[in-house]
PDB file of N, CA and C in Angstrom:
ATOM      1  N   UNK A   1       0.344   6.887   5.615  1.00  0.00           N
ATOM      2  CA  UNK A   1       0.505   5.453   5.528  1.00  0.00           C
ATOM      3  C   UNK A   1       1.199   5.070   4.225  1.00  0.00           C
ATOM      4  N   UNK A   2       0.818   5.572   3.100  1.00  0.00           N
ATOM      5  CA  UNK A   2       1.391   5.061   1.842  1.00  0.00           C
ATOM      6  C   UNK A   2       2.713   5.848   1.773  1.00  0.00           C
ATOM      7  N   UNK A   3       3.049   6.709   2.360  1.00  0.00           N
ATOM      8  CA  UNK A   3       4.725   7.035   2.787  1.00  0.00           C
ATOM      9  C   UNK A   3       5.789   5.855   2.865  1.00  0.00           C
ATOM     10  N   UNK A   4       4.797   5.462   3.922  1.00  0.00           N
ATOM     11  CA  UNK A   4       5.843   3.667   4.435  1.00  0.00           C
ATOM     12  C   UNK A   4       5.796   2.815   3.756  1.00  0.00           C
ATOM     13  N   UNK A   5       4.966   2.531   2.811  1.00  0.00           N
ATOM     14  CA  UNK A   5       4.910   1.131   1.949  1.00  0.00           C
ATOM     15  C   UNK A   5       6.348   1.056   1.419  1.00  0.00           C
ATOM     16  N   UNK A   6       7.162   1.785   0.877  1.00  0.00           N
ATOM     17  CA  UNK A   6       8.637   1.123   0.347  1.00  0.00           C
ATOM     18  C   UNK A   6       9.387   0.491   1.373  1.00  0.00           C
ATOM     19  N   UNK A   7       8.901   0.998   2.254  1.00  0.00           N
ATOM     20  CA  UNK A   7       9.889   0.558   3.623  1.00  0.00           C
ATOM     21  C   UNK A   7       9.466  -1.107   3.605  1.00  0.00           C
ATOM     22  N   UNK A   8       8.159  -1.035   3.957  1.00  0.00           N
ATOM     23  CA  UNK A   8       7.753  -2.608   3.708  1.00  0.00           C
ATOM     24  C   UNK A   8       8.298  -3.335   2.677  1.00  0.00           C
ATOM     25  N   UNK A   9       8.286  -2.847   1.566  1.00  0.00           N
ATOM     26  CA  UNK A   9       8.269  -4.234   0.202  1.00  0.00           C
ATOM     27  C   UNK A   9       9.930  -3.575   0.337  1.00  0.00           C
ATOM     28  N   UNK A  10      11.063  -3.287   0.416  1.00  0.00           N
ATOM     29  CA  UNK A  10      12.875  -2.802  -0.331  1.00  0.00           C
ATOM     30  C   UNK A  10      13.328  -3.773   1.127  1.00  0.00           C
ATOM     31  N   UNK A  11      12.579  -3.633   2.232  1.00  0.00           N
ATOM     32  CA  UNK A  11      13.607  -4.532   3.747  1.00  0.00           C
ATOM     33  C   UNK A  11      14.250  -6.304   2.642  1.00  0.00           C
ATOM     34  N   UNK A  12      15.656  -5.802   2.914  1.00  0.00           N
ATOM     35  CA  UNK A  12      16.629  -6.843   2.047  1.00  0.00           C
ATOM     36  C   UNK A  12      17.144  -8.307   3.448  1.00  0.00           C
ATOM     37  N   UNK A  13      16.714  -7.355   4.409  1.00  0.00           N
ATOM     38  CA  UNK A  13      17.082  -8.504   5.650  1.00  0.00           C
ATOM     39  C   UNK A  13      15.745  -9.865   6.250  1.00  0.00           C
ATOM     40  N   UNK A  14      16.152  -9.937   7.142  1.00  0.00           N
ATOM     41  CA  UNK A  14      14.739 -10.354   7.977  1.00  0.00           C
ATOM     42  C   UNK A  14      14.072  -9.866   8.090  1.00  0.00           C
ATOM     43  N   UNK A  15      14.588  -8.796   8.394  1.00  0.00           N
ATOM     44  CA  UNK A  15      13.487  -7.588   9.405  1.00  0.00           C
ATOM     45  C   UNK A  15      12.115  -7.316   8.115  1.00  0.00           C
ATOM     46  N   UNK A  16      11.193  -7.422   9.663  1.00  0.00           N
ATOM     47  CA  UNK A  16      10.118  -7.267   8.626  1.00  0.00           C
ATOM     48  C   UNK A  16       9.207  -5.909   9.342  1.00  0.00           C
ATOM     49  N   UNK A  17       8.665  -5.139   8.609  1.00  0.00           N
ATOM     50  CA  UNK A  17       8.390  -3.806   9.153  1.00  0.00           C
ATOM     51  C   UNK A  17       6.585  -4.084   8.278  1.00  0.00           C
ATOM     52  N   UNK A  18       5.724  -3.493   9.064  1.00  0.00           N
ATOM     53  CA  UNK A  18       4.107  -3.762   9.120  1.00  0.00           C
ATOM     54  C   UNK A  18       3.440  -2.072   9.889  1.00  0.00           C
ATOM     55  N   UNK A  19       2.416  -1.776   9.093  1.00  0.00           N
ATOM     56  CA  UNK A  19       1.814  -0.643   9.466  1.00  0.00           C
ATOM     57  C   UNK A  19       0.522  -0.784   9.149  1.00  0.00           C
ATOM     58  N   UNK A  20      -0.085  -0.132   9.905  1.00  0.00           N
ATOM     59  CA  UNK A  20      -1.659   0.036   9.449  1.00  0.00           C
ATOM     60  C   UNK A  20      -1.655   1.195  10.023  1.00  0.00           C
ATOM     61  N   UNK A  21      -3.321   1.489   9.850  1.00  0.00           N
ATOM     62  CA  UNK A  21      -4.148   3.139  10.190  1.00  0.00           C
ATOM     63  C   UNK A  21      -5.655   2.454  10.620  1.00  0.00           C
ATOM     64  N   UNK A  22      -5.477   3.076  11.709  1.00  0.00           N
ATOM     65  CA  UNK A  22      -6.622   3.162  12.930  1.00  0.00           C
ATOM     66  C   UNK A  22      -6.916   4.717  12.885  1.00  0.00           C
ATOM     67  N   UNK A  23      -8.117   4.985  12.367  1.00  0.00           N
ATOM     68  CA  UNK A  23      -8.724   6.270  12.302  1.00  0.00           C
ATOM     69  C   UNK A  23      -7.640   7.347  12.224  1.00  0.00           C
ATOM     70  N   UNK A  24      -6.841   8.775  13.029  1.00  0.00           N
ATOM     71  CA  UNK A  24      -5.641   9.149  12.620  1.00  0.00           C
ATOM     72  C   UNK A  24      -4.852   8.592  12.933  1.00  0.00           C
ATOM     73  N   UNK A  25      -4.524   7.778  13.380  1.00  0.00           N
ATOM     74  CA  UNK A  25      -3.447   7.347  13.916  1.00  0.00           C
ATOM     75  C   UNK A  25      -2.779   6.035  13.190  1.00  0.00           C
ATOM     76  N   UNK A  26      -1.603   6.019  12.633  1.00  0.00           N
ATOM     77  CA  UNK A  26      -0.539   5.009  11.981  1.00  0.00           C
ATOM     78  C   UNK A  26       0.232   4.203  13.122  1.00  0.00           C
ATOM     79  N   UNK A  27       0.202   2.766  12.731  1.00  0.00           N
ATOM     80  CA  UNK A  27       0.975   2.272  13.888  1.00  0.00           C
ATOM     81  C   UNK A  27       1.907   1.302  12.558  1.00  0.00           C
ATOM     82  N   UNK A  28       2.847   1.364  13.466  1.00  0.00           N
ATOM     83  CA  UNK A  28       4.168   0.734  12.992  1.00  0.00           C
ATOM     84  C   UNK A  28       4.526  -0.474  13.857  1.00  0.00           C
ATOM     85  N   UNK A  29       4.896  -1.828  13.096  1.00  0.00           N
ATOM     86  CA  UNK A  29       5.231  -2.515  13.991  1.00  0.00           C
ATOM     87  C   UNK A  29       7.508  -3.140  13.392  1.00  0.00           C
ATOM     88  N   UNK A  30       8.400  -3.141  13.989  1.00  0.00           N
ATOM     89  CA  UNK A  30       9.425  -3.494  13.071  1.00  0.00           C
ATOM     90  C   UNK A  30       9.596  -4.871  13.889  1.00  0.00           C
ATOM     91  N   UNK A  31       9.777  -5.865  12.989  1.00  0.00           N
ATOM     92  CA  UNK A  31      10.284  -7.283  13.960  1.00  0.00           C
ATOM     93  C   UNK A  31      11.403  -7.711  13.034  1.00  0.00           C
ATOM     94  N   UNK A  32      12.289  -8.824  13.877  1.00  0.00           N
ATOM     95  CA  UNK A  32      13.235  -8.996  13.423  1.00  0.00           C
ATOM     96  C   UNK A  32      14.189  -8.221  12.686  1.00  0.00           C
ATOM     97  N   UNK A  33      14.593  -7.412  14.086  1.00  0.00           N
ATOM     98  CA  UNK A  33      15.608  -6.546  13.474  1.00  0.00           C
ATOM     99  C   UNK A  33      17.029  -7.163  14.172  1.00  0.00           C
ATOM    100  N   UNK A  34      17.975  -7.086  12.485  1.00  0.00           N
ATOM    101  CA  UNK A  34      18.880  -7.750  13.608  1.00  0.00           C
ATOM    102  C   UNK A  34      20.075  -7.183  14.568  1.00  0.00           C
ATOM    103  N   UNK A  35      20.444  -5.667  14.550  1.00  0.00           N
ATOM    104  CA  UNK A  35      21.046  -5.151  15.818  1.00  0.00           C
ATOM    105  C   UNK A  35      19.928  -3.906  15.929  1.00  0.00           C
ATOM    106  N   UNK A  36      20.481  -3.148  16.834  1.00  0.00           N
ATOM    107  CA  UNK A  36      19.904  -2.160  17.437  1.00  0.00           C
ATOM    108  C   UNK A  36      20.427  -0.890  16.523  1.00  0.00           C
ATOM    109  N   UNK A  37      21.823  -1.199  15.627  1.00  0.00           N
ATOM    110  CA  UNK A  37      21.609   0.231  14.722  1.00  0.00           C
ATOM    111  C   UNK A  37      20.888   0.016  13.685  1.00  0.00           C
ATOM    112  N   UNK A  38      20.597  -1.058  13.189  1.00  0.00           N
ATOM    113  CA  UNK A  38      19.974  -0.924  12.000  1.00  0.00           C
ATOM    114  C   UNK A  38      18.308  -0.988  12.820  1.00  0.00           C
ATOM    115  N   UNK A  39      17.551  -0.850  13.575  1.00  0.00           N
ATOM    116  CA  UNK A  39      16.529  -0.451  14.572  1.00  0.00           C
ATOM    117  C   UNK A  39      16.203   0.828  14.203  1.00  0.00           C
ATOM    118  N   UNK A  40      17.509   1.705  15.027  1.00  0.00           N
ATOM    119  CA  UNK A  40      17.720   3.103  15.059  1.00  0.00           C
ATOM    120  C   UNK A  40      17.526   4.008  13.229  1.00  0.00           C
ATOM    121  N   UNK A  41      18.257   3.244  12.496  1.00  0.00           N
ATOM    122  CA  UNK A  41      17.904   3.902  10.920  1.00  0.00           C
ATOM    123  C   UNK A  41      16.465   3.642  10.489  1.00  0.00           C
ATOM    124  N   UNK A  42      16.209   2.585  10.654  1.00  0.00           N
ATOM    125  CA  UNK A  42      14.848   2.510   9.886  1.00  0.00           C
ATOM    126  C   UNK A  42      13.976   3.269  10.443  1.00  0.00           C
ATOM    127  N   UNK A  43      14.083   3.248  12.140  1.00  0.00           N
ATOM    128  CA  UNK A  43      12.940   4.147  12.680  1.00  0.00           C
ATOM    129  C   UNK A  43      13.516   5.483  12.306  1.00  0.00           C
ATOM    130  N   UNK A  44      14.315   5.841  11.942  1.00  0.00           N
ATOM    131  CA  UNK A  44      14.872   7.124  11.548  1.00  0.00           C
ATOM    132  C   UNK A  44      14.410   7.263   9.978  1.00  0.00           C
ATOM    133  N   UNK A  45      14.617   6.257   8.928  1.00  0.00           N
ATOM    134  CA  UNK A  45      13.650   6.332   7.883  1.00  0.00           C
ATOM    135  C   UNK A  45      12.347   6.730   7.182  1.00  0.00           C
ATOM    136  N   UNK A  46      11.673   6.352   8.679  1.00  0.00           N
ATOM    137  CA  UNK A  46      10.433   5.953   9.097  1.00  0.00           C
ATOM    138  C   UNK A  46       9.745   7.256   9.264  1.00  0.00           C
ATOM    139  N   UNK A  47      10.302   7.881  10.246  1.00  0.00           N
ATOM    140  CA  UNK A  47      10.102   9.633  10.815  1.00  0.00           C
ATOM    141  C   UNK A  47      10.431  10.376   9.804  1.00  0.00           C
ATOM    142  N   UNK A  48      11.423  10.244   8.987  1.00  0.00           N
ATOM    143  CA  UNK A  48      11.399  10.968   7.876  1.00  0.00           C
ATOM    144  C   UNK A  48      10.964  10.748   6.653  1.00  0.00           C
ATOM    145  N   UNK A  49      10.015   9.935   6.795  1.00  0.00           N
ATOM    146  CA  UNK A  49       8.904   9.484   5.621  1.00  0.00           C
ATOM    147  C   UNK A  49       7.426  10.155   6.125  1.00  0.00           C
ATOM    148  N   UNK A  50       7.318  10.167   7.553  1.00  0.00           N
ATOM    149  CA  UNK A  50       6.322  10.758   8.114  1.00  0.00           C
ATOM    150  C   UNK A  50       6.416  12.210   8.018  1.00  0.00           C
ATOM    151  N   UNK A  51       7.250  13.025   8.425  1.00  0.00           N
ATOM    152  CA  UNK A  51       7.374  14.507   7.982  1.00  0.00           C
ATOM    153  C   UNK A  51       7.537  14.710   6.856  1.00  0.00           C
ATOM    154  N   UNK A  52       7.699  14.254   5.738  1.00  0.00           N
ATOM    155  CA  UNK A  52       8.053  14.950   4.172  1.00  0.00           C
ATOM    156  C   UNK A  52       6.445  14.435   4.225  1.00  0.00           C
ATOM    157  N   UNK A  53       5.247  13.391   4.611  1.00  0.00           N
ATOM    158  CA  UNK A  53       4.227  13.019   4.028  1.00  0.00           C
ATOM    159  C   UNK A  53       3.647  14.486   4.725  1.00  0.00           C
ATOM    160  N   UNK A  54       3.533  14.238   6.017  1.00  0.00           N
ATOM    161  CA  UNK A  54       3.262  15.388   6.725  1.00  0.00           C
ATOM    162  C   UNK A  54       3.074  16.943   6.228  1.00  0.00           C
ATOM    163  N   UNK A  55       4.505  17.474   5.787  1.00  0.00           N
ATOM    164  CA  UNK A  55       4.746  18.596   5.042  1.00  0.00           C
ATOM    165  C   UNK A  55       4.033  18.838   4.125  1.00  0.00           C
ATOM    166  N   UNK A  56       3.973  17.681   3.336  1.00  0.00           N
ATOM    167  CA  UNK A  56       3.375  17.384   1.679  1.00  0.00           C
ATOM    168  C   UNK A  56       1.475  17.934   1.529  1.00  0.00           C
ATOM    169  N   UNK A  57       1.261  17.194   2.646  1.00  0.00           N
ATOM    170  CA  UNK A  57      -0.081  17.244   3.441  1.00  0.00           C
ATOM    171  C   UNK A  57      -0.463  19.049   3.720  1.00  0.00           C
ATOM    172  N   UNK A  58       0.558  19.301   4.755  1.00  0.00           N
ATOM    173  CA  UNK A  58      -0.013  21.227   4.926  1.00  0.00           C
ATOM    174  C   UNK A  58       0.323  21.765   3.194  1.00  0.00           C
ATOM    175  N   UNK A  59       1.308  21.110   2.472  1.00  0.00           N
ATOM    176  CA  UNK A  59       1.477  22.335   1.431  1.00  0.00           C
ATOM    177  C   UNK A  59       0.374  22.303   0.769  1.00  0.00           C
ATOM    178  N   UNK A  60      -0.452  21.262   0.609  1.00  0.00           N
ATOM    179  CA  UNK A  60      -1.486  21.017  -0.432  1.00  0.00           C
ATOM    180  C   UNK A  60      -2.637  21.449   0.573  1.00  0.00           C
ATOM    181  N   UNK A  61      -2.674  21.736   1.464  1.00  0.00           N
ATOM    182  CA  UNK A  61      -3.850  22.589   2.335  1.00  0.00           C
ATOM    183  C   UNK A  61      -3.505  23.787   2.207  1.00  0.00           C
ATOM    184  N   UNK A  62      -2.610  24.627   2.343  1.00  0.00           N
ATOM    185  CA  UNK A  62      -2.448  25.551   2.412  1.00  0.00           C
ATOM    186  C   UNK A  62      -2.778  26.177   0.353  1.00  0.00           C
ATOM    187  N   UNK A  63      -2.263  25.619  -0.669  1.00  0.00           N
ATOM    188  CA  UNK A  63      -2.264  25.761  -1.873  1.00  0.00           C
ATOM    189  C   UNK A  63      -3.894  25.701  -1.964  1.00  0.00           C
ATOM    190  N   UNK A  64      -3.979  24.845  -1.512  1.00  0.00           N
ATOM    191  CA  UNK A  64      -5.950  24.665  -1.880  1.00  0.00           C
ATOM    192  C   UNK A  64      -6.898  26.008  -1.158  1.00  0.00           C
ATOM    193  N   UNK A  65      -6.030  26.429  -0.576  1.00  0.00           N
ATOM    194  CA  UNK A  65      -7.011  27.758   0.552  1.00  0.00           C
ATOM    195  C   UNK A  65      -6.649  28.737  -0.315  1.00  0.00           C
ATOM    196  N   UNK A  66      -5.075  28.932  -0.856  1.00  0.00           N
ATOM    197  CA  UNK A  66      -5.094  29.986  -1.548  1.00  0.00           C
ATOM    198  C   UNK A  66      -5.845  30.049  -2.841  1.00  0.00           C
ATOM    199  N   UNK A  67      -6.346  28.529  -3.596  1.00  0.00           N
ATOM    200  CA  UNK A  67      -6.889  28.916  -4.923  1.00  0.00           C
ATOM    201  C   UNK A  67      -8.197  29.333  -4.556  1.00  0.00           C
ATOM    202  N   UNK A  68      -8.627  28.993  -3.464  1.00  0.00           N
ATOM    203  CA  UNK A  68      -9.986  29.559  -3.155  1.00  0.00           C
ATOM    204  C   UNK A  68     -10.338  30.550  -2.853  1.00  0.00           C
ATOM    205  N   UNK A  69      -9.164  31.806  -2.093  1.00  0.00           N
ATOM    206  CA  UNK A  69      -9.385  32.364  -1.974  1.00  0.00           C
ATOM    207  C   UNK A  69      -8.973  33.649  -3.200  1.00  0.00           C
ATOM    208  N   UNK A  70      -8.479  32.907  -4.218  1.00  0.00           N
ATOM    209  CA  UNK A  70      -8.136  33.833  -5.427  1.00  0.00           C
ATOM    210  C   UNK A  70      -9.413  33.737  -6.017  1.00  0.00           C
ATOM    211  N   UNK A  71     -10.403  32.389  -5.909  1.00  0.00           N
ATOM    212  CA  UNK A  71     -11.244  32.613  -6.787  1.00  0.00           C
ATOM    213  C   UNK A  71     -12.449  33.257  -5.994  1.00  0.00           C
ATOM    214  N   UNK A  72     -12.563  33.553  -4.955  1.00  0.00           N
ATOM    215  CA  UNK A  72     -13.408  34.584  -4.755  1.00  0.00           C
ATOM    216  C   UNK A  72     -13.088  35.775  -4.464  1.00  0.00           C
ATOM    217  N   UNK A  73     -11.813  36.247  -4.745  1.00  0.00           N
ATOM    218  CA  UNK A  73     -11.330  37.929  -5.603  1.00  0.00           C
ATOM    219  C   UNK A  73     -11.884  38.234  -6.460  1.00  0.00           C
ATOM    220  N   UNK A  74     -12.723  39.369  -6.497  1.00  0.00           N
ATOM    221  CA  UNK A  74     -13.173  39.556  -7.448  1.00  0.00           C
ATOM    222  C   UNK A  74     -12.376  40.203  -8.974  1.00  0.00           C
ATOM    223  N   UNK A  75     -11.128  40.701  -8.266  1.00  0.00           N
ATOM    224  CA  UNK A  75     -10.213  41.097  -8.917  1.00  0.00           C
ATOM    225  C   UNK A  75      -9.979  39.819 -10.347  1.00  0.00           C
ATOM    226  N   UNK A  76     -10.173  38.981  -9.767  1.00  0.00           N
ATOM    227  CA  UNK A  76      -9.504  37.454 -10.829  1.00  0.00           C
ATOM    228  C   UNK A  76     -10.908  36.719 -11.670  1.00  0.00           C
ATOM    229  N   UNK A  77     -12.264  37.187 -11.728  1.00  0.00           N
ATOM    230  CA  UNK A  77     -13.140  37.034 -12.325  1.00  0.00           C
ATOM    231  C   UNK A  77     -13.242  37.947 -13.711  1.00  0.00           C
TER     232      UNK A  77
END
């Protein structure tokens, strides 16, 4: 969710773009958009604000499993 907040507060047009979070799930709403390509970019913005958050998300799961599992090596005590 906090991926999208620039998207909300930088929109220089009408268009006004709104999100919330319902348990996992993010909903997006875009209104007043005024053609259909500038539609197409933002929701394209949008998806690629969601996968880099996404990504960001497994790397720091995956980093957190490995410090745990270094610290119960006994090798590293």
């Amino acid at each position: 969710m906090s991926a999208l907040e620039p998207d909300n507060r930088l929109s220089k047009t009408q268009m006004h773009v709104a999100s919330g979070v319902k348990g996992k799930m993010v909903y997006v709403a875009i209104s007043q958009c005024p053609t259909v390509e500038t539609m197409q970019s933002t929701l394209e913005d949008i998806f690629r604000c969601v996968k880099a958050a996404q990504e960001s998300m497994t790397l720091a799961k995956s980093t957190a499993k490995d410090r745990r599992k270094i610290r119960k090596d006994k090798r590293f005590k």
